[in-house]
N, C-alpha and C. Protein backbone atom coordinates (compact mmCIF):
# COMPACT_ATOMS: atom_id res chain seq x y z
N UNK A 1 261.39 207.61 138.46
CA UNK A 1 262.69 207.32 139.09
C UNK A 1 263.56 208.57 138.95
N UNK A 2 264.23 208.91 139.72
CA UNK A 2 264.93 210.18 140.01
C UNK A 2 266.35 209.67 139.01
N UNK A 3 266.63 210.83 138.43
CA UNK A 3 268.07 210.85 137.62
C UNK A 3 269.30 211.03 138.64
N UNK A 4 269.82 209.72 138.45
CA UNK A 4 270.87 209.64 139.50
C UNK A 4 271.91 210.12 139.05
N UNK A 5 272.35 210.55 137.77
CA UNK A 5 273.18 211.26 137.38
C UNK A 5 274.64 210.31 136.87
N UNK A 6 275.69 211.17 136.92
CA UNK A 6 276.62 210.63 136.16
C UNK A 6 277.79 209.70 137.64
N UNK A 7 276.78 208.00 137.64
CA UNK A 7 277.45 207.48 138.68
C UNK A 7 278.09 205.91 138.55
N UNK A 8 279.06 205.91 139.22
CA UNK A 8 279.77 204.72 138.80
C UNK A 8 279.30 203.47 139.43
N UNK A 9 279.14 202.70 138.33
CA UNK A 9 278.46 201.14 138.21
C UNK A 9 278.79 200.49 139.33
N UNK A 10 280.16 200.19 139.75
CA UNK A 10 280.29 199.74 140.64
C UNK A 10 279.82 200.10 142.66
N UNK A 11 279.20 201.09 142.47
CA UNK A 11 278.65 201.54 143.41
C UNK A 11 277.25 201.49 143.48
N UNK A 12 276.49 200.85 144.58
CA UNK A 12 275.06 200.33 144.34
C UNK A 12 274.71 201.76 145.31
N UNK A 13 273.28 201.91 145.19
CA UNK A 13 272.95 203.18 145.82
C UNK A 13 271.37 202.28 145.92
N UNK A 14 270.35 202.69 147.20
CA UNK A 14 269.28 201.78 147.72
C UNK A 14 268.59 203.31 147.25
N UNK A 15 267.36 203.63 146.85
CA UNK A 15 266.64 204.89 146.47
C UNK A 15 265.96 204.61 147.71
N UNK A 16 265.29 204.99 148.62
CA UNK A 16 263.80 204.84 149.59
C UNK A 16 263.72 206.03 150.32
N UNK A 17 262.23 205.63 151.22
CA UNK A 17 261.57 207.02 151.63
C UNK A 17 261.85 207.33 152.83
N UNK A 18 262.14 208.45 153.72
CA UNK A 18 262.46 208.40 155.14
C UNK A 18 261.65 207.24 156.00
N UNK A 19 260.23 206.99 155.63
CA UNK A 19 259.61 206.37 156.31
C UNK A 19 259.71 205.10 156.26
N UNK A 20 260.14 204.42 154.96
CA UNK A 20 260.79 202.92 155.10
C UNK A 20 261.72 202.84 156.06
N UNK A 21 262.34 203.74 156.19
CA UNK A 21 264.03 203.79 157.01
C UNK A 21 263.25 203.46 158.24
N UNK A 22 262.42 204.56 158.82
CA UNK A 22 261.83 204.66 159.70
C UNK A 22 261.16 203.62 160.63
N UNK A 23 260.60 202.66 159.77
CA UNK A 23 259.83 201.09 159.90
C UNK A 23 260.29 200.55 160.38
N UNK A 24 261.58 199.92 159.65
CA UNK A 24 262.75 198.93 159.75
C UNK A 24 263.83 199.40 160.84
N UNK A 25 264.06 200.71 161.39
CA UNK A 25 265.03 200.74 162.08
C UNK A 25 264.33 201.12 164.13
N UNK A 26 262.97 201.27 163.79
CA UNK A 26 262.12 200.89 164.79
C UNK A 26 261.66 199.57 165.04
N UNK A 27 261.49 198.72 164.69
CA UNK A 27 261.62 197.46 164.65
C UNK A 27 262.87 196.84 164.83
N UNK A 28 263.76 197.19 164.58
CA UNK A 28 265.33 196.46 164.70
C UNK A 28 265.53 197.03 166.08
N UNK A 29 265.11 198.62 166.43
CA UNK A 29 265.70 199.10 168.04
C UNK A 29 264.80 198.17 168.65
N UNK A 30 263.82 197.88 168.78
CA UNK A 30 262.77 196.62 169.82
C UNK A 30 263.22 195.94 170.07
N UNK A 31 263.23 194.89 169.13
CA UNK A 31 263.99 194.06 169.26
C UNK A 31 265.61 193.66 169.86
N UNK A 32 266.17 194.76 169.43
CA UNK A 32 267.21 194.84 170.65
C UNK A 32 267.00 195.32 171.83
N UNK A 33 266.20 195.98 171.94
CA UNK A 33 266.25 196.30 173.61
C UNK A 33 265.30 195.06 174.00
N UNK A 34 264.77 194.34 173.58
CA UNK A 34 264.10 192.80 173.99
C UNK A 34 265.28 192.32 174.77
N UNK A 35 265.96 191.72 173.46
CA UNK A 35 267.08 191.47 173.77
C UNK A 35 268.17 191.65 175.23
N UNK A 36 268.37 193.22 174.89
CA UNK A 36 269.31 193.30 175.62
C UNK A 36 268.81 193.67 177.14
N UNK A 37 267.39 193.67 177.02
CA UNK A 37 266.44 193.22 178.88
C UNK A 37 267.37 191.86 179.30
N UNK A 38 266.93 190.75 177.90
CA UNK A 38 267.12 189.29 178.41
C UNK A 38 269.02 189.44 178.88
N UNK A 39 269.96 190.13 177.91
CA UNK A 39 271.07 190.23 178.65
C UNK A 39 271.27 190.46 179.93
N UNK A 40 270.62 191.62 180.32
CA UNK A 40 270.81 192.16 181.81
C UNK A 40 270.28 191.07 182.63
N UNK A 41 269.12 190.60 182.03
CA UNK A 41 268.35 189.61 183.51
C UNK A 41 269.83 188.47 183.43
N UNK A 42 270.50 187.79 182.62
CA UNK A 42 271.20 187.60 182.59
C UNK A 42 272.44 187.73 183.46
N UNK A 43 273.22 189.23 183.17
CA UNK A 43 274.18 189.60 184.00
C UNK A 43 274.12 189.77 185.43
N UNK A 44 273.06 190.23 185.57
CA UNK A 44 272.37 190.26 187.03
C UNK A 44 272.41 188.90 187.95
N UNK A 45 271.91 187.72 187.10
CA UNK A 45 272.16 186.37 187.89
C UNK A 45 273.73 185.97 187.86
N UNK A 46 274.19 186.38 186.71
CA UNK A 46 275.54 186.10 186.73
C UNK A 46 276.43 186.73 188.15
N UNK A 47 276.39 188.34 188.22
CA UNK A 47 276.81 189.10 188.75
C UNK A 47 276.46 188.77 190.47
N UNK A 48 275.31 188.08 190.96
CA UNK A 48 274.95 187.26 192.00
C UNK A 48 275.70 185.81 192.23
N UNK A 49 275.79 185.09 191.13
CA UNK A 49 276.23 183.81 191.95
C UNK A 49 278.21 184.39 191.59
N UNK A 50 278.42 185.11 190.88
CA UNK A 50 280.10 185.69 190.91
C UNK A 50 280.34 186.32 192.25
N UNK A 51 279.50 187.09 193.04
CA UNK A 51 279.46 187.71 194.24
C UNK A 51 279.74 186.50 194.90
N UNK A 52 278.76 185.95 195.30
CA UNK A 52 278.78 184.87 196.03
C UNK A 52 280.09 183.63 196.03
N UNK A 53 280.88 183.29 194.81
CA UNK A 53 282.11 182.74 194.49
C UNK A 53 283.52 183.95 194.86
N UNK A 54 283.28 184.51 194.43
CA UNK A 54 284.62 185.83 195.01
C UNK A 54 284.36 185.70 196.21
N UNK A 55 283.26 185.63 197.21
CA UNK A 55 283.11 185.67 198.26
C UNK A 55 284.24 184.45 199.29
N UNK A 56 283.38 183.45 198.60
CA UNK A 56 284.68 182.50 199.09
C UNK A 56 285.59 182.23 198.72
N UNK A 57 286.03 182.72 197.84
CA UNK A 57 287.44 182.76 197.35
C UNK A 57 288.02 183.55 198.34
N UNK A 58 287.61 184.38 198.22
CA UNK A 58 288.34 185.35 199.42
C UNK A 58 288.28 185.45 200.94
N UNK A 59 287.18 183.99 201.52
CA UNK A 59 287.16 183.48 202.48
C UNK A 59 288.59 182.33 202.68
N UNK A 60 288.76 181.86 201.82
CA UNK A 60 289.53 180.92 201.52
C UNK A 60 291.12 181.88 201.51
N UNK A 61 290.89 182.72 200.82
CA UNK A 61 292.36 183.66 200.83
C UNK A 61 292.72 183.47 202.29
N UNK A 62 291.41 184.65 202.68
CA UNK A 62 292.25 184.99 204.35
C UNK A 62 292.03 183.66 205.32
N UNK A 63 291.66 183.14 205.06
CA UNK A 63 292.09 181.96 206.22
C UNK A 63 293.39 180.93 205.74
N UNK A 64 293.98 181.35 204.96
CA UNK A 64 295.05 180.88 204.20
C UNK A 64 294.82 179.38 203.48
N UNK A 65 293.29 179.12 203.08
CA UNK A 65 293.82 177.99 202.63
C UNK A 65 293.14 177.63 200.94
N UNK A 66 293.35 178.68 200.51
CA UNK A 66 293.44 178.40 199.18
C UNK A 66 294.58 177.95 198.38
N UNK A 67 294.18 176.97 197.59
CA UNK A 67 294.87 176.19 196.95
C UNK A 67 295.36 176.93 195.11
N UNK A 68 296.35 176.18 195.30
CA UNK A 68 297.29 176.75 193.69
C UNK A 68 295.88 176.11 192.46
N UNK A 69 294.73 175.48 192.87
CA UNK A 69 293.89 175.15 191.72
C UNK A 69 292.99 176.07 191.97
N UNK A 70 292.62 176.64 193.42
CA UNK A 70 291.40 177.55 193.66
C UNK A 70 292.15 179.23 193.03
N UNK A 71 293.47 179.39 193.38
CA UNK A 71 294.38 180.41 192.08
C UNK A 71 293.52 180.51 190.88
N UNK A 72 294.31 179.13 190.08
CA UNK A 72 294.04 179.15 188.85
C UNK A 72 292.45 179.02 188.69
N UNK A 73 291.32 179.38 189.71
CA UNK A 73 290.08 179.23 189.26
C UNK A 73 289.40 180.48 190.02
N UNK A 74 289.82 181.45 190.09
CA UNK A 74 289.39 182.67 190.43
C UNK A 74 288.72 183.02 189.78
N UNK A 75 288.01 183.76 190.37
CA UNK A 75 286.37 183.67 189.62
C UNK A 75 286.31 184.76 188.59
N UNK A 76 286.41 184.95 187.75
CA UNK A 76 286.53 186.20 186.58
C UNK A 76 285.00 186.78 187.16
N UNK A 77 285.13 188.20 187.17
CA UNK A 77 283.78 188.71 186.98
C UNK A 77 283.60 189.34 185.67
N UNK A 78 281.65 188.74 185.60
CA UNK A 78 280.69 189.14 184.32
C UNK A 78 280.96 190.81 183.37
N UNK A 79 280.94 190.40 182.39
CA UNK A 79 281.28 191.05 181.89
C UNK A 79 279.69 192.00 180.93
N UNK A 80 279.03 192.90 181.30
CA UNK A 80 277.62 193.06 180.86
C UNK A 80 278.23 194.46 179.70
N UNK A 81 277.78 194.28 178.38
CA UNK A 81 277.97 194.75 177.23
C UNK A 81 277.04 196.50 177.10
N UNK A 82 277.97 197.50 176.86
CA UNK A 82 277.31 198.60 176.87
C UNK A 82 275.91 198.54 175.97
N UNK A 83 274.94 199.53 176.20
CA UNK A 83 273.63 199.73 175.58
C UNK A 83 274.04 200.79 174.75
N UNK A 84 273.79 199.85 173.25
CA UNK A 84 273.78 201.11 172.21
C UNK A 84 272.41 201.27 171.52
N UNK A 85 271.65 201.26 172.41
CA UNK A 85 269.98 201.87 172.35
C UNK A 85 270.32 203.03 171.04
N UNK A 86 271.07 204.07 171.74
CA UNK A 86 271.17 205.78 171.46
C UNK A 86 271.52 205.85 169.57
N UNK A 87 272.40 204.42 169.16
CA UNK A 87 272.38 204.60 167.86
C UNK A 87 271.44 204.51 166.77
N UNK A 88 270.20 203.67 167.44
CA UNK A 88 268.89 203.57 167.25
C UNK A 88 268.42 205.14 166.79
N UNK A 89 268.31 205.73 168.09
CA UNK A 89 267.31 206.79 168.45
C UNK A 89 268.23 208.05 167.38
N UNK A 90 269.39 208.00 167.22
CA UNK A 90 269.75 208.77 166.68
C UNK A 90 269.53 208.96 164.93
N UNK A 91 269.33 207.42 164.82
CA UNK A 91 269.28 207.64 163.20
C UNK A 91 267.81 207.89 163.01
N UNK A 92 266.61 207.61 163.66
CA UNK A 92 265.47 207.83 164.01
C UNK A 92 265.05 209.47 164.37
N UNK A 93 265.69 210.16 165.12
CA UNK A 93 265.55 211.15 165.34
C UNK A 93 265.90 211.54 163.86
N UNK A 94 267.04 211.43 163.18
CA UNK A 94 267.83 212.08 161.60
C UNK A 94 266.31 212.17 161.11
N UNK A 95 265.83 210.83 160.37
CA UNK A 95 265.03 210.48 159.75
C UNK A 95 263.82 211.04 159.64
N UNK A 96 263.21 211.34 161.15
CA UNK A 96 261.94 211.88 161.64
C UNK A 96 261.81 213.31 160.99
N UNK A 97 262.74 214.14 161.19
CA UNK A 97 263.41 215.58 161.14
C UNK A 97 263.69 215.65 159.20
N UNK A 98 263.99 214.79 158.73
CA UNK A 98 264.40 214.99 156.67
C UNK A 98 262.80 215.45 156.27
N UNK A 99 263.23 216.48 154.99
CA UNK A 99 262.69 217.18 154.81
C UNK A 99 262.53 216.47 153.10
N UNK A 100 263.32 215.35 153.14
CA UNK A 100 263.69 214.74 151.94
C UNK A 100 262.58 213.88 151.89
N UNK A 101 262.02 213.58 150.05
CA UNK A 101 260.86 212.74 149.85
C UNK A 101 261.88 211.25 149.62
N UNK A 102 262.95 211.36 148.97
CA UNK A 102 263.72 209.89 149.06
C UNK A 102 265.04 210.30 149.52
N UNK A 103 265.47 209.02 150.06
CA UNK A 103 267.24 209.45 150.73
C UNK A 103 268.12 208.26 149.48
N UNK A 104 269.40 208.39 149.49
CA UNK A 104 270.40 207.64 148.89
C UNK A 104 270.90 206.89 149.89
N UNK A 105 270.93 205.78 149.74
CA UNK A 105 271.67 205.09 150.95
C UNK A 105 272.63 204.44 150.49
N UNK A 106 274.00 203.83 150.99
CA UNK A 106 274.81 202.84 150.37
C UNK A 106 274.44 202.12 150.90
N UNK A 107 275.51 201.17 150.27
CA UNK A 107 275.79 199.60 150.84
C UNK A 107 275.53 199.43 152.14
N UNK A 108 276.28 200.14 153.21
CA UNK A 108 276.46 200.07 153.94
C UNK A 108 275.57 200.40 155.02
N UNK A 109 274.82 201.48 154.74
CA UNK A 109 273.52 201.93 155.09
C UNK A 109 272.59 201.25 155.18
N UNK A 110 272.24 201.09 153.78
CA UNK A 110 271.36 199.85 153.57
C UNK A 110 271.50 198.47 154.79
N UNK A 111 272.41 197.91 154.78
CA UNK A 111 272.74 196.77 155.44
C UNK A 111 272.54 196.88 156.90
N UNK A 112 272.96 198.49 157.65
CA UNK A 112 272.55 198.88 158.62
C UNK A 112 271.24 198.68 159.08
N UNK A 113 270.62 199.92 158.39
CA UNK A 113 269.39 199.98 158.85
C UNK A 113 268.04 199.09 158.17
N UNK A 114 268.19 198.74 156.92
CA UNK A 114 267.18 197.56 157.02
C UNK A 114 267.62 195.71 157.21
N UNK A 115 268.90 195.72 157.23
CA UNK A 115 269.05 194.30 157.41
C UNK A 115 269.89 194.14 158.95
N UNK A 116 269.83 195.06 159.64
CA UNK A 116 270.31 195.14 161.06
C UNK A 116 271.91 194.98 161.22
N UNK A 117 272.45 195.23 160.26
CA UNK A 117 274.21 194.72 160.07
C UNK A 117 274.82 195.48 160.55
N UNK A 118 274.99 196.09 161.93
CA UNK A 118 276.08 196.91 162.54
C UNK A 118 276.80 196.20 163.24
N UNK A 119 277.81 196.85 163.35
CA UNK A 119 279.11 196.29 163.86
C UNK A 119 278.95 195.60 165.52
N UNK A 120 277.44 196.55 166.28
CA UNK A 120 277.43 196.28 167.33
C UNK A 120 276.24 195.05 167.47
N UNK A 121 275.96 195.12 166.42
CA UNK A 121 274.81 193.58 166.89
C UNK A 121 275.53 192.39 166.37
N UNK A 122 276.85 192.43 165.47
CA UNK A 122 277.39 191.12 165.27
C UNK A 122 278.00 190.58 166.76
N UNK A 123 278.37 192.11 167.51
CA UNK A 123 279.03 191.89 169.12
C UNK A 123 277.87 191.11 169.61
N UNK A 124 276.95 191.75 169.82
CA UNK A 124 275.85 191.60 170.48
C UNK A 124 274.98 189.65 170.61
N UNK A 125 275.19 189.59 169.26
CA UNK A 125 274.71 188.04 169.04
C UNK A 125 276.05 187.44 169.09
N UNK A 126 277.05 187.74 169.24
CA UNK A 126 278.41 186.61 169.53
C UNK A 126 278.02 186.71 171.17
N UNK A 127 277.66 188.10 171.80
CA UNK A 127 278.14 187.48 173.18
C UNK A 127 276.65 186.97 173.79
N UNK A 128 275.83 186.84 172.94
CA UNK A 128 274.42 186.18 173.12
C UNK A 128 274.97 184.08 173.10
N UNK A 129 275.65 184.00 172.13
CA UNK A 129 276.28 183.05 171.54
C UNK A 129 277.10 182.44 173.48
N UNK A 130 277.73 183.46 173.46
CA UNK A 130 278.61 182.92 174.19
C UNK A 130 277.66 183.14 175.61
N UNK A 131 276.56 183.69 176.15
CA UNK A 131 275.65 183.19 176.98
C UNK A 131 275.11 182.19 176.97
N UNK A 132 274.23 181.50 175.81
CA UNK A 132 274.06 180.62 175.87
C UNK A 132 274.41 179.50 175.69
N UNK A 133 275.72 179.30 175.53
CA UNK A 133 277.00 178.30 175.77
C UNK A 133 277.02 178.28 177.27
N UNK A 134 276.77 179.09 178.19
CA UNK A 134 277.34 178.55 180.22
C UNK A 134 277.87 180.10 179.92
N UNK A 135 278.42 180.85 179.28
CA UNK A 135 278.86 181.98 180.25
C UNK A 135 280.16 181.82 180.14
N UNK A 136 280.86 182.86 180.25
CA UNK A 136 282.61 183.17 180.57
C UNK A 136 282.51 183.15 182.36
N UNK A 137 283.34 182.33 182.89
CA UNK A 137 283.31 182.17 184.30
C UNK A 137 282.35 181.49 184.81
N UNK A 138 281.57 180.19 184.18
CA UNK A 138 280.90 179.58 184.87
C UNK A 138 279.56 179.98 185.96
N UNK A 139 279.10 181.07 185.55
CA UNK A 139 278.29 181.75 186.44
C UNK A 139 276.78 181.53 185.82
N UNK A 140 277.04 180.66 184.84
CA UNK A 140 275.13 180.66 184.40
C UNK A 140 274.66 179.39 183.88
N UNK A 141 273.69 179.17 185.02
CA UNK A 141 272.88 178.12 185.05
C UNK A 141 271.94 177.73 183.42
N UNK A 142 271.11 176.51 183.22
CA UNK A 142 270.30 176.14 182.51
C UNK A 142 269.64 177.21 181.91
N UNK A 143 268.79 177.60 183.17
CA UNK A 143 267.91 178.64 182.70
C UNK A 143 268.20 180.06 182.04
N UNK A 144 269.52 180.32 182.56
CA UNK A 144 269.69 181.62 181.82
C UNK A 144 270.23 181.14 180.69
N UNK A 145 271.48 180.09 180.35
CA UNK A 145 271.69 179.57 178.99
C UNK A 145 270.29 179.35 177.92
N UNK A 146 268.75 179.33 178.40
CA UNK A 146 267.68 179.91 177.75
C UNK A 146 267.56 180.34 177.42
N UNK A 147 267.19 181.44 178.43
CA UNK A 147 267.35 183.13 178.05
C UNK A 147 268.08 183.41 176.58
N UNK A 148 268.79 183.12 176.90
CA UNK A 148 269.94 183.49 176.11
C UNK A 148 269.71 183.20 174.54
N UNK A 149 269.22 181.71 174.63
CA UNK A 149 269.11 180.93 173.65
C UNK A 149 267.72 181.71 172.82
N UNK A 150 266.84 181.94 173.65
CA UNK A 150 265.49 182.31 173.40
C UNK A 150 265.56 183.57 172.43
N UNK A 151 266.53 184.95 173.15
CA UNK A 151 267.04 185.81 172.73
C UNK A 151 267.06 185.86 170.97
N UNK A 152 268.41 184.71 170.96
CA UNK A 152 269.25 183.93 169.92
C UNK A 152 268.44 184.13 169.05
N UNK A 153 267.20 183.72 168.79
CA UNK A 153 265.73 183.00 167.93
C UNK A 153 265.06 184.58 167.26
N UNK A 154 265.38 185.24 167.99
CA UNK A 154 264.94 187.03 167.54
C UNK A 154 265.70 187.03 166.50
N UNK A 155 266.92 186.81 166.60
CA UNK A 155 268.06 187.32 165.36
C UNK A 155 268.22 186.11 163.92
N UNK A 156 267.27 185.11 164.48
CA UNK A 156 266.98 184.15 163.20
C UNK A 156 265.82 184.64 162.01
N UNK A 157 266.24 184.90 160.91
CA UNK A 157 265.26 184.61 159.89
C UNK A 157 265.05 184.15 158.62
């Protein structure tokens, strides 16, 4: 065990090898880009039947006969969540490239890259959450509330 030197207790430090890092944070990028395929097939159906509703909404505009409830039910369009693939590849690329036989990781690190805890996959499974609930704006059927759900089951363990 390496002499960690003169360090304070209250600070946990994870000892491991680039290549553990390596394992676990290739496996966590898969799985999100699984994932975030099933999002897009997702937004894509969404982004089709929202076309198709703005459509008549705005048939309804110009022929003047939209109503103060068809107002208040304007069709919000889908909202599809940036790809943070690249934070993957970046700590992967770090990793590949260390010249180091063990790294120090914190808390925080740790939690990152082997227990998948970034800030963007808690986004990521809330708005998985909120797909497979119907969708913001009513734009998704049974089957994609699946999808969605199916997704969901990756991030269970």
């Amino acid at each position: 065990m390496p002499d960690l030197g003169d360090t304070d207790l209250m600070e946990i430090h994870a000892v491991v090898t680039p290549d553990d890092i390596l394992k676990v944070l290739e496996k966590h990028r898969e799985r999100y880009i699984k994932t975030l395929d099933d999002v897009k097939r997702i937004y894509e159906a969404q982004t089709k039947r929202y076309a198709e509703a703005y459509n008549e909404y705005t048939q309804k505009e110009i022929n003047g006969e939209l109503t103060e409830a068809d107002r208040k039910d304007k069709p919000v369009e889908p909202h599809m969540p940036p790809d943070r693939t690249k934070t993957y590849d970046r700590y992967i690329a770090l990793y590949k490239a260390t010249q180091a036989e063990c790294v120090y990781l914190s808390d925080q690190h740790f939690g990152e890259f082997f227990l998948d805890e970034w800030e963007f996959i808690r986004a990521h499974i809330s708005h998985l959450r909120v797909l497979k609930a119907g969708g913001r704006g009513a734009f998704l059927d049974s089957d994609m509330s699946s999808v969605a759900e199916s997704a969901l089951t990756m991030y269970r363990s």
